[in-house]
PDB file of N, CA and C in Angstrom:
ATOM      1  N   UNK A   1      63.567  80.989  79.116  1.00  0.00           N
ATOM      2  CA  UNK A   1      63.342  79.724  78.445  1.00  0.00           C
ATOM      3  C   UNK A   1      61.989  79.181  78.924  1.00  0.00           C
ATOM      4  N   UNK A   2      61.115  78.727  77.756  1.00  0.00           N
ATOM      5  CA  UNK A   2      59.944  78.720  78.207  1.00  0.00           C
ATOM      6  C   UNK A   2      59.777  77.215  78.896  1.00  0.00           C
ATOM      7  N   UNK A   3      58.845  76.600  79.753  1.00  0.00           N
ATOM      8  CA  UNK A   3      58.992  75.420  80.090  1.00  0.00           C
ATOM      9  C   UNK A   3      58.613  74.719  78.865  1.00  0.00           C
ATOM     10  N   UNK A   4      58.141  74.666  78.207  1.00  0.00           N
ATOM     11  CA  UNK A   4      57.876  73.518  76.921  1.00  0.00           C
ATOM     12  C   UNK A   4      58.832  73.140  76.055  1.00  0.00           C
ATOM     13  N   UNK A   5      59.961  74.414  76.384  1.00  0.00           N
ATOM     14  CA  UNK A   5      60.619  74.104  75.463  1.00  0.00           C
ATOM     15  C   UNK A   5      61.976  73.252  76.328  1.00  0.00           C
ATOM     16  N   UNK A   6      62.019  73.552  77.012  1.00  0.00           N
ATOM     17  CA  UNK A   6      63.555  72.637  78.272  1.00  0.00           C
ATOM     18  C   UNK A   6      63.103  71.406  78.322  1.00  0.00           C
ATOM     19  N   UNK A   7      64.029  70.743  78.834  1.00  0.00           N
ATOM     20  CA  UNK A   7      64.609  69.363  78.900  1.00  0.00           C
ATOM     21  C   UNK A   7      65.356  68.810  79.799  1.00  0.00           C
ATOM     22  N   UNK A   8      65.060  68.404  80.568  1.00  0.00           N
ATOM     23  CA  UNK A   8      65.800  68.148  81.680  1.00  0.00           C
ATOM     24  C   UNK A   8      67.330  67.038  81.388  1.00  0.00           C
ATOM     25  N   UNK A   9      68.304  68.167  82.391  1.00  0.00           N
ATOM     26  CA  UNK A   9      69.757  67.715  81.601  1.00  0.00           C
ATOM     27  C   UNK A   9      70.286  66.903  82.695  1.00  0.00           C
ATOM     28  N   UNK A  10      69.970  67.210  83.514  1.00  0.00           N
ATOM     29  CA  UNK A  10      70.563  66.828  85.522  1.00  0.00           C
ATOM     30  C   UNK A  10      69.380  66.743  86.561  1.00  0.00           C
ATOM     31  N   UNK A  11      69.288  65.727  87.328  1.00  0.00           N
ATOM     32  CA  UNK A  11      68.160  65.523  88.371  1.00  0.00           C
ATOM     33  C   UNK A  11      69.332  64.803  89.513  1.00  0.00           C
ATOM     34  N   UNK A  12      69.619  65.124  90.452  1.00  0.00           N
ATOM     35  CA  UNK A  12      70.028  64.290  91.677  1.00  0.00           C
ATOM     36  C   UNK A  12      70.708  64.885  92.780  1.00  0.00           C
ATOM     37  N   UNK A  13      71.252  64.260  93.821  1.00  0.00           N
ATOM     38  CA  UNK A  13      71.475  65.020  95.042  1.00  0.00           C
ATOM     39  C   UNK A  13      72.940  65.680  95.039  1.00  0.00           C
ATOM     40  N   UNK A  14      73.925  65.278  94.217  1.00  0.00           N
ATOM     41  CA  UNK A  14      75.284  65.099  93.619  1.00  0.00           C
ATOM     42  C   UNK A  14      75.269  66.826  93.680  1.00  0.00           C
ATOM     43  N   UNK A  15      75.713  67.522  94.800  1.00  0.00           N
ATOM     44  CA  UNK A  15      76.144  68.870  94.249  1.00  0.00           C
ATOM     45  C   UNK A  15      77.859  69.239  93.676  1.00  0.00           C
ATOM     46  N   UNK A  16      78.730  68.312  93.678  1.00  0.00           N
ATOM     47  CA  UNK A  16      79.957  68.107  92.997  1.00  0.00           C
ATOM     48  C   UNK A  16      79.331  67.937  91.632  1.00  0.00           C
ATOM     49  N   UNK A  17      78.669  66.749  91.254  1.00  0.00           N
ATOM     50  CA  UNK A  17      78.318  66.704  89.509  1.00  0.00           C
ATOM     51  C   UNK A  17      77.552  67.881  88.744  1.00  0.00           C
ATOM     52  N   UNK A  18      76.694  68.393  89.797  1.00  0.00           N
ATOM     53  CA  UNK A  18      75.523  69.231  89.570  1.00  0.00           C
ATOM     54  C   UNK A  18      76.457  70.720  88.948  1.00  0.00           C
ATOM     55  N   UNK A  19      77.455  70.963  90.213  1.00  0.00           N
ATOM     56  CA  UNK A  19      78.440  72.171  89.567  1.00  0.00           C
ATOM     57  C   UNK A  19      78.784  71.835  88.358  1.00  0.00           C
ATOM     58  N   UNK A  20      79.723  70.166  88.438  1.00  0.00           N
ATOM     59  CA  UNK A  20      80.080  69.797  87.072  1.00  0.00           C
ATOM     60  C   UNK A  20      79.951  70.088  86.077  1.00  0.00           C
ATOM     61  N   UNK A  21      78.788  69.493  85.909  1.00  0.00           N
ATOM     62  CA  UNK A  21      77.991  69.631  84.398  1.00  0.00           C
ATOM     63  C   UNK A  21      77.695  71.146  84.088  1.00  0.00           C
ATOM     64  N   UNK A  22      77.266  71.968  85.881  1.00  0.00           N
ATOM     65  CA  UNK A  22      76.965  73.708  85.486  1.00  0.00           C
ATOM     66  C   UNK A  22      77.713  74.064  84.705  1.00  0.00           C
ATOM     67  N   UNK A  23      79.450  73.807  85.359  1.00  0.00           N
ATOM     68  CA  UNK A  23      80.861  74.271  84.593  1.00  0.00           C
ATOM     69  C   UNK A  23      80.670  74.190  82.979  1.00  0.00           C
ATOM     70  N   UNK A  24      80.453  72.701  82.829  1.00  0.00           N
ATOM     71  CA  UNK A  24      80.686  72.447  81.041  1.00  0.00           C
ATOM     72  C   UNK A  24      79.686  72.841  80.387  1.00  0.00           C
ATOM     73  N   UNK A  25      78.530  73.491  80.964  1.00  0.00           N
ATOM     74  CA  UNK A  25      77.379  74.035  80.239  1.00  0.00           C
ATOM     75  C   UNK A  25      77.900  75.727  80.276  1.00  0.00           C
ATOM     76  N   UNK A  26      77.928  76.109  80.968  1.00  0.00           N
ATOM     77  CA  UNK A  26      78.875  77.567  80.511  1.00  0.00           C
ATOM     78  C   UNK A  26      79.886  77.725  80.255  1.00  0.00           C
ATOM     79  N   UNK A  27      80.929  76.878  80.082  1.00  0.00           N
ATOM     80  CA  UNK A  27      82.146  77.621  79.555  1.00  0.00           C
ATOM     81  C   UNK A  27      82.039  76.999  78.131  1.00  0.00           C
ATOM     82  N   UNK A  28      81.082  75.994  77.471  1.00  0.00           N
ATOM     83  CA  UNK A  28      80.849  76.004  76.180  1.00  0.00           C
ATOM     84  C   UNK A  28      79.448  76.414  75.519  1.00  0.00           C
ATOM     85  N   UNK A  29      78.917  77.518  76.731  1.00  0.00           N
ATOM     86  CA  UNK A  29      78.139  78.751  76.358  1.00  0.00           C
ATOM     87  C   UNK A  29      76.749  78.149  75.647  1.00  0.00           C
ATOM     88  N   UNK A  30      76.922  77.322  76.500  1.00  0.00           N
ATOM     89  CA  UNK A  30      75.352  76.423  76.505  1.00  0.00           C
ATOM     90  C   UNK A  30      74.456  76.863  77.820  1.00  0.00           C
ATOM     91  N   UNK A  31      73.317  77.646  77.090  1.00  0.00           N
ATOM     92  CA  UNK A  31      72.078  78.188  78.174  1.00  0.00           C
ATOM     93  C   UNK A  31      71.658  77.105  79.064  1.00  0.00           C
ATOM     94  N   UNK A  32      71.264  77.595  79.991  1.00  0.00           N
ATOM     95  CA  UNK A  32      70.901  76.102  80.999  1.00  0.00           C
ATOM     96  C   UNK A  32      70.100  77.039  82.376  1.00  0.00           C
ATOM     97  N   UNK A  33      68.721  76.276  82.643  1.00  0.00           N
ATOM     98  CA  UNK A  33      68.450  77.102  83.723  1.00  0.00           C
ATOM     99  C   UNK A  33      68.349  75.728  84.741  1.00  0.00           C
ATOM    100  N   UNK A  34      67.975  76.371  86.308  1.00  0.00           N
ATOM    101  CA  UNK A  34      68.577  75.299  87.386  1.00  0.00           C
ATOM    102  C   UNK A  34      67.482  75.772  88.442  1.00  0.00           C
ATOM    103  N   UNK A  35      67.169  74.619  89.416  1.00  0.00           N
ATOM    104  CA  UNK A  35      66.270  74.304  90.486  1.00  0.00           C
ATOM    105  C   UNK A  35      67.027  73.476  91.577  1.00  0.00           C
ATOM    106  N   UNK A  36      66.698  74.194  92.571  1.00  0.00           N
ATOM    107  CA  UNK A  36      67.491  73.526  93.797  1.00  0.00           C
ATOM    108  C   UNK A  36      66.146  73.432  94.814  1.00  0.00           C
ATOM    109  N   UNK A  37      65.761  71.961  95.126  1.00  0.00           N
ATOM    110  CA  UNK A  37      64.911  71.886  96.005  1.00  0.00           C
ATOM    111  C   UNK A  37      65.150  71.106  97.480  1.00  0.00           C
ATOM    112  N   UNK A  38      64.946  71.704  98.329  1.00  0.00           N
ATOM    113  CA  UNK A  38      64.755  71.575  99.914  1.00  0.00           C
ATOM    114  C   UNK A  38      64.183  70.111  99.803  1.00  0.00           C
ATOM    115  N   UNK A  39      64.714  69.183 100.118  1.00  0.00           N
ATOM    116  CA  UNK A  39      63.513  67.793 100.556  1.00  0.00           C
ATOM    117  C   UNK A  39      63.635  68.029 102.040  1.00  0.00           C
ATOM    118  N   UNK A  40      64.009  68.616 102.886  1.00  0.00           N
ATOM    119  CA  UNK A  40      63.823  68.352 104.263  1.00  0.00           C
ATOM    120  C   UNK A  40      62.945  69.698 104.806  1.00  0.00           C
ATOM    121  N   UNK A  41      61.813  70.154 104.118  1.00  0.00           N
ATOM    122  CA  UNK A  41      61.335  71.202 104.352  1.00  0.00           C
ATOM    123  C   UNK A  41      59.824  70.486 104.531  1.00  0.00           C
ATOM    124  N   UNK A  42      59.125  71.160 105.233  1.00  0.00           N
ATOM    125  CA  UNK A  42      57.560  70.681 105.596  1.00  0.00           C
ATOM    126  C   UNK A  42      56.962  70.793 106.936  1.00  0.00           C
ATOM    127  N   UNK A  43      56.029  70.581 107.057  1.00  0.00           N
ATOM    128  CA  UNK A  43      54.947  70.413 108.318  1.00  0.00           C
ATOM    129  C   UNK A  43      55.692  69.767 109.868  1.00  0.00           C
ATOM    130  N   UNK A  44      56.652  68.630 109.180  1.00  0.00           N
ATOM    131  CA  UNK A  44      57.341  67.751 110.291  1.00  0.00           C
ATOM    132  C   UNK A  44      59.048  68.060 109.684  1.00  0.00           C
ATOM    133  N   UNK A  45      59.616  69.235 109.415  1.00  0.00           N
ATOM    134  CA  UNK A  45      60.691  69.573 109.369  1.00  0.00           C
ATOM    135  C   UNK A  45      62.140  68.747 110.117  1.00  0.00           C
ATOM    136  N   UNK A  46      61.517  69.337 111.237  1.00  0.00           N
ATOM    137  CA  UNK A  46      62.756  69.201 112.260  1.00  0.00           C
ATOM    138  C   UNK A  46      62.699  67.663 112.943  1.00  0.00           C
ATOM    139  N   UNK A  47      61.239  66.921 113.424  1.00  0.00           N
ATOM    140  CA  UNK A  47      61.158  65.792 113.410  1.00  0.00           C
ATOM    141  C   UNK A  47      61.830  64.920 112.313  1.00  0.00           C
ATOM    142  N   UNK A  48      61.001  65.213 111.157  1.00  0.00           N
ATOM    143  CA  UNK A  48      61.209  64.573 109.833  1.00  0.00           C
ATOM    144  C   UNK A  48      62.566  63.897 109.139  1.00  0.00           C
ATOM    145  N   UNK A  49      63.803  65.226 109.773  1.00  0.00           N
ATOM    146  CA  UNK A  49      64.938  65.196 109.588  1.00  0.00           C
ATOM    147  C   UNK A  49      65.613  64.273 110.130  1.00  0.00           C
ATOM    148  N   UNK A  50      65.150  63.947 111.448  1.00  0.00           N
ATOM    149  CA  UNK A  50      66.669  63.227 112.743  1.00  0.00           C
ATOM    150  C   UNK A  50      66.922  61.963 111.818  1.00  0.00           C
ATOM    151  N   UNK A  51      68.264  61.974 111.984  1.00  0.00           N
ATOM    152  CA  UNK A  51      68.302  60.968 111.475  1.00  0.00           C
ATOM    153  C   UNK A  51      68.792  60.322 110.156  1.00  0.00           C
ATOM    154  N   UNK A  52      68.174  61.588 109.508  1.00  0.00           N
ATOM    155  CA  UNK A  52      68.519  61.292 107.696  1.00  0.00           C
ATOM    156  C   UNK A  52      69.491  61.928 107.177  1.00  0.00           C
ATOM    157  N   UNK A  53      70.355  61.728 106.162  1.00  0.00           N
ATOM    158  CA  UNK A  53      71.632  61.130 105.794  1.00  0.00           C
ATOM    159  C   UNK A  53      71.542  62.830 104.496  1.00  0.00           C
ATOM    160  N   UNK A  54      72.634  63.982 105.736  1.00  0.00           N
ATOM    161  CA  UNK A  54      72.329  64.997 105.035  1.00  0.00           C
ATOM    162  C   UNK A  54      72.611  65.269 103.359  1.00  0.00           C
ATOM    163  N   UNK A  55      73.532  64.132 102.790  1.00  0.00           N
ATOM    164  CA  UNK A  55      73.585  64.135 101.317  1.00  0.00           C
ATOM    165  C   UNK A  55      72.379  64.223 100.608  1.00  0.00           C
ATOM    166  N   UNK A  56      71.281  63.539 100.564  1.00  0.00           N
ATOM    167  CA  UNK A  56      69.963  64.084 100.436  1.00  0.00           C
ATOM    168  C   UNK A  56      69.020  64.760 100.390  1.00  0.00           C
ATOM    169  N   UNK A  57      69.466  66.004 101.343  1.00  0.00           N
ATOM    170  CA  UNK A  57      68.292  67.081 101.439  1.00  0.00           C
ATOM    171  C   UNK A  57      68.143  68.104 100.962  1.00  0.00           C
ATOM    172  N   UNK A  58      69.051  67.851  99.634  1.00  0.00           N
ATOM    173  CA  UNK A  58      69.019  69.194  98.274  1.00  0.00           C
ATOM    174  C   UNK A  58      68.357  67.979  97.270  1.00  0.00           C
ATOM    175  N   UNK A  59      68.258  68.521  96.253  1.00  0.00           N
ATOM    176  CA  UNK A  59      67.993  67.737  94.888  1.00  0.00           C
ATOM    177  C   UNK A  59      67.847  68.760  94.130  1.00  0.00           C
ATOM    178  N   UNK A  60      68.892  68.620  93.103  1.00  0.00           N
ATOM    179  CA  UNK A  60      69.659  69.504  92.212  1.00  0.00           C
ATOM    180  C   UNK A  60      68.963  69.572  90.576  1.00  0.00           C
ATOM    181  N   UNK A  61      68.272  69.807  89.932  1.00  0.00           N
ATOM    182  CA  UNK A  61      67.845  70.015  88.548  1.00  0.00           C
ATOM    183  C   UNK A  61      68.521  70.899  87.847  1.00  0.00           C
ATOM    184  N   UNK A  62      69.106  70.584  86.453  1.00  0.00           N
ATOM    185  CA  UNK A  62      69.567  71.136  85.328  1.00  0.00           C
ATOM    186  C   UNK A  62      68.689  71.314  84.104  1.00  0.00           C
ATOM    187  N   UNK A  63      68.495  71.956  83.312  1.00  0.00           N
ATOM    188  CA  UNK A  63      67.343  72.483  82.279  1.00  0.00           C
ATOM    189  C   UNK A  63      68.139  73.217  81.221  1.00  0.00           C
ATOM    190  N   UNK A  64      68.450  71.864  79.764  1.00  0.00           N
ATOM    191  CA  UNK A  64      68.690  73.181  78.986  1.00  0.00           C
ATOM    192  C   UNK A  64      67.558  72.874  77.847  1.00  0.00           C
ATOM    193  N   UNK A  65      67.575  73.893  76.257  1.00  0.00           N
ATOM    194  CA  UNK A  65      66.400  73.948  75.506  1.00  0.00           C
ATOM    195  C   UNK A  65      66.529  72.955  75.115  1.00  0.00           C
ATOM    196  N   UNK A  66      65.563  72.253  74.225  1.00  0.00           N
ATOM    197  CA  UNK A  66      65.647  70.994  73.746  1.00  0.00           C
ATOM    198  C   UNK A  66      66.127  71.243  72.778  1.00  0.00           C
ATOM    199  N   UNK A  67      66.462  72.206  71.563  1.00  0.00           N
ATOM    200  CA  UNK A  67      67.537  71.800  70.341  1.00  0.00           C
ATOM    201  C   UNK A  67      68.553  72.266  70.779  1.00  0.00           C
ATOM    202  N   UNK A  68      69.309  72.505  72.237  1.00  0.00           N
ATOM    203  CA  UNK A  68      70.736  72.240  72.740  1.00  0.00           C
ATOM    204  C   UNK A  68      70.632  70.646  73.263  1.00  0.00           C
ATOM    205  N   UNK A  69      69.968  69.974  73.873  1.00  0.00           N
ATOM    206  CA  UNK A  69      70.167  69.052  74.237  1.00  0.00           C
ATOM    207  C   UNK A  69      71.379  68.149  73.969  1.00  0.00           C
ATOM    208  N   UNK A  70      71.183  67.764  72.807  1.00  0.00           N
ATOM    209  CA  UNK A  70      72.140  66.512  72.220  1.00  0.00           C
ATOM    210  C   UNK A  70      73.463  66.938  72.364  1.00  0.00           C
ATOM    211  N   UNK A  71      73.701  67.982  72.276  1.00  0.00           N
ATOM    212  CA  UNK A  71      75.250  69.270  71.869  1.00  0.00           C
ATOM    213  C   UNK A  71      75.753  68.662  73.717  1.00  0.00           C
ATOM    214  N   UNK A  72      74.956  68.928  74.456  1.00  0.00           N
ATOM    215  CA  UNK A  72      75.324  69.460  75.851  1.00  0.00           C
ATOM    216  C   UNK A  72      75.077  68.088  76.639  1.00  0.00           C
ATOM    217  N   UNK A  73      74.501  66.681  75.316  1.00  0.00           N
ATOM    218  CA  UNK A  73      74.767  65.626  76.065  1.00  0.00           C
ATOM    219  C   UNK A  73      76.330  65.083  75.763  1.00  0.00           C
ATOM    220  N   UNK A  74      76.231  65.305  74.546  1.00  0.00           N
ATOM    221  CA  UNK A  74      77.682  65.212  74.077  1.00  0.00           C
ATOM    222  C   UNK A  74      79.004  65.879  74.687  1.00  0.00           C
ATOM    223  N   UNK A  75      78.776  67.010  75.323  1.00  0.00           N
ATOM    224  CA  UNK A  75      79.468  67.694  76.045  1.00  0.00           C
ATOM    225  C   UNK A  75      79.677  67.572  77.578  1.00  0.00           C
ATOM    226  N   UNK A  76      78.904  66.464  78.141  1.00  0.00           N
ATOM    227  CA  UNK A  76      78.887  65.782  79.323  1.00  0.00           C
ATOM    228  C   UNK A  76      79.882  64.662  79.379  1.00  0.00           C
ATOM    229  N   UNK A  77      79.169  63.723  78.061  1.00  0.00           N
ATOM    230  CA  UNK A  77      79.923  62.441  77.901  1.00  0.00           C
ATOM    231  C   UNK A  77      81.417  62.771  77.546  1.00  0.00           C
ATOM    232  N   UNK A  78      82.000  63.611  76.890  1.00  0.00           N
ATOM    233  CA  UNK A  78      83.658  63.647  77.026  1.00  0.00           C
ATOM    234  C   UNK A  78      84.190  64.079  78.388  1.00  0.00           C
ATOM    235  N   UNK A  79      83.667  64.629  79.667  1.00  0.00           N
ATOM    236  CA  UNK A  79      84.117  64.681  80.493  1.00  0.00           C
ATOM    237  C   UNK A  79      85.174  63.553  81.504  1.00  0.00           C
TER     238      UNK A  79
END
């Protein structure tokens, strides 16, 4: 899926919702690609960290095409 054509479906730290929504995007066979990014990664790692509140230190992205979009927003909201 090319990037111009995706749409971002999911952005946040929520890895319970993040599966969620994964679930209802494949079992109603809706394409979807996904990014999992490190926020506690860098120069001051291990400093950087003490302290901070480990729910945070993923951030979860969902990506499906943009003429699935609406289908797979609709398919969120009956959950």
């Amino acid at each position: 899926m090319p990037f111009l054509n995706k749409k971002e479906m999911y952005c946040g730290f929520s890895l319970w919702e993040y599966s969620s929504i994964a679930k209802i995007l494949s079992d109603n066979k809706v394409k979807y690609t996904y990014k999992t990014v490190n926020c506690g990664t860098g120069k001051n790692h291990i400093i950087g960290t003490i302290g901070n509140d480990e729910r945070f230190r993923y951030m979860y992205y969902i990506y499906v095409h943009k003429k699935d979009f609406d289908y797979a927003v609709s398919l969120i909201n009956k959950k």
